[in-house]
C-alpha atoms as a PDB file:
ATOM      1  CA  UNK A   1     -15.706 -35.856 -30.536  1.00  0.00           C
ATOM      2  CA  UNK A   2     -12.772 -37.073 -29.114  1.00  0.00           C
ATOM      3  CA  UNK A   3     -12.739 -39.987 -31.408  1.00  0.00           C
ATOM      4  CA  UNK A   4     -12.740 -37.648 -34.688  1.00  0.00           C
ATOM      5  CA  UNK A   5     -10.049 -35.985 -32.885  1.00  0.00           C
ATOM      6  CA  UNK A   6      -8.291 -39.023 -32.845  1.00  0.00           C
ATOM      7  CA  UNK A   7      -8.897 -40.005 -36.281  1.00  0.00           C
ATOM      8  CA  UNK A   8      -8.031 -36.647 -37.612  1.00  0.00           C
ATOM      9  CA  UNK A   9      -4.466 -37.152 -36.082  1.00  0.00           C
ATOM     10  CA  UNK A  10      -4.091 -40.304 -37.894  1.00  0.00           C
ATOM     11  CA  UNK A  11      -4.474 -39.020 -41.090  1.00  0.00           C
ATOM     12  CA  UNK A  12      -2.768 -35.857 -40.591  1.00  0.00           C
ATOM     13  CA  UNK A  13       0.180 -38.322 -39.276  1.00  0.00           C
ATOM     14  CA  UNK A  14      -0.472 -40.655 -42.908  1.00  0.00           C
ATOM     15  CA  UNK A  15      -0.495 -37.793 -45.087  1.00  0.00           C
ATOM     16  CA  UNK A  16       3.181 -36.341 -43.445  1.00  0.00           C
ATOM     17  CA  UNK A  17       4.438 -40.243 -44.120  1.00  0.00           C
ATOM     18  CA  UNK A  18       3.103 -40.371 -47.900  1.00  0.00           C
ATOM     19  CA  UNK A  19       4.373 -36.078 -48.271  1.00  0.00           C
ATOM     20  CA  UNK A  20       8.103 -37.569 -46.403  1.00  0.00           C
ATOM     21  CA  UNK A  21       8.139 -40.729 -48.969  1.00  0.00           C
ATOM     22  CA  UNK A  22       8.055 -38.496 -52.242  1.00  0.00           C
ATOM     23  CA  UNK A  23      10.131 -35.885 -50.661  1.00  0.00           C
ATOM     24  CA  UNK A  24       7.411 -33.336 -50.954  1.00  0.00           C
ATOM     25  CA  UNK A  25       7.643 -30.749 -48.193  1.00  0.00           C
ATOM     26  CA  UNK A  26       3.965 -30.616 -46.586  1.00  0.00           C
ATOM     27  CA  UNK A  27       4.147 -27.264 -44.908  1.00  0.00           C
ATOM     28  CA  UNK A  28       4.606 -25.784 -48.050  1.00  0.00           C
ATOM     29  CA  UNK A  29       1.772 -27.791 -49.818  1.00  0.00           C
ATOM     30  CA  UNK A  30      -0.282 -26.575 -46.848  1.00  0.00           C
ATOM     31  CA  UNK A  31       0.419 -22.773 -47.392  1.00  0.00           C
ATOM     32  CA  UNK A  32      -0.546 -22.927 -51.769  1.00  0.00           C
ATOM     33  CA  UNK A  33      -3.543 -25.027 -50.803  1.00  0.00           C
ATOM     34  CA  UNK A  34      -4.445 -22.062 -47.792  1.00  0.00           C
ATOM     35  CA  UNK A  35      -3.487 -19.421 -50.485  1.00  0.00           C
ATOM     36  CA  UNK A  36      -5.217 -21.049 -53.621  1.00  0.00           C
ATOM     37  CA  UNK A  37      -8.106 -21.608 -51.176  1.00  0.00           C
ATOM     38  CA  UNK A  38      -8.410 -17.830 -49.735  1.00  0.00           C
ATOM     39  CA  UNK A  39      -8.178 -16.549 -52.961  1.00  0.00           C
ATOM     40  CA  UNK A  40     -11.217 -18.707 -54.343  1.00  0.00           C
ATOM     41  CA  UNK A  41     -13.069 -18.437 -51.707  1.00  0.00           C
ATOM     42  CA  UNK A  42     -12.609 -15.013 -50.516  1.00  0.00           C
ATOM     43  CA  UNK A  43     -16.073 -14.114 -50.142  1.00  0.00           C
ATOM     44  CA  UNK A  44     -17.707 -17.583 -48.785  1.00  0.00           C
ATOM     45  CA  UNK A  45     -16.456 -17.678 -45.609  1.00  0.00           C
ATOM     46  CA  UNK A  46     -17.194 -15.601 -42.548  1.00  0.00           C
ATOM     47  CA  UNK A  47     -15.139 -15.210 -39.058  1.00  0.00           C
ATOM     48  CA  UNK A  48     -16.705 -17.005 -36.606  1.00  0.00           C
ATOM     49  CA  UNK A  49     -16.883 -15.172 -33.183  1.00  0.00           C
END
């Protein structure tokens, strides 16, 4: 586990270097993917708890 942790912040940490290079801001590519993806996907998911 801690390994995919790991290798979860390297790509999070290549993805923010490719977003910087084209001058794309990723936070905001984040929230339309979250909002595109709620909106799909409304009914598939359920809380966990």
């Amino acid at each position: 586990k801690k390994k995919v942790k790991e290798e979860i912040g390297d790509v999070l940490f290549a993805l923010l270097c490719i977003a910087n290079y084209y001058g794309i801001d990723a936070e905001g590519a984040l929230l339309e993917s979250l909002s595109k993806y709620s909106t799909r996907d409304r009914n598939r998911w359920s809380e966990r708890g």
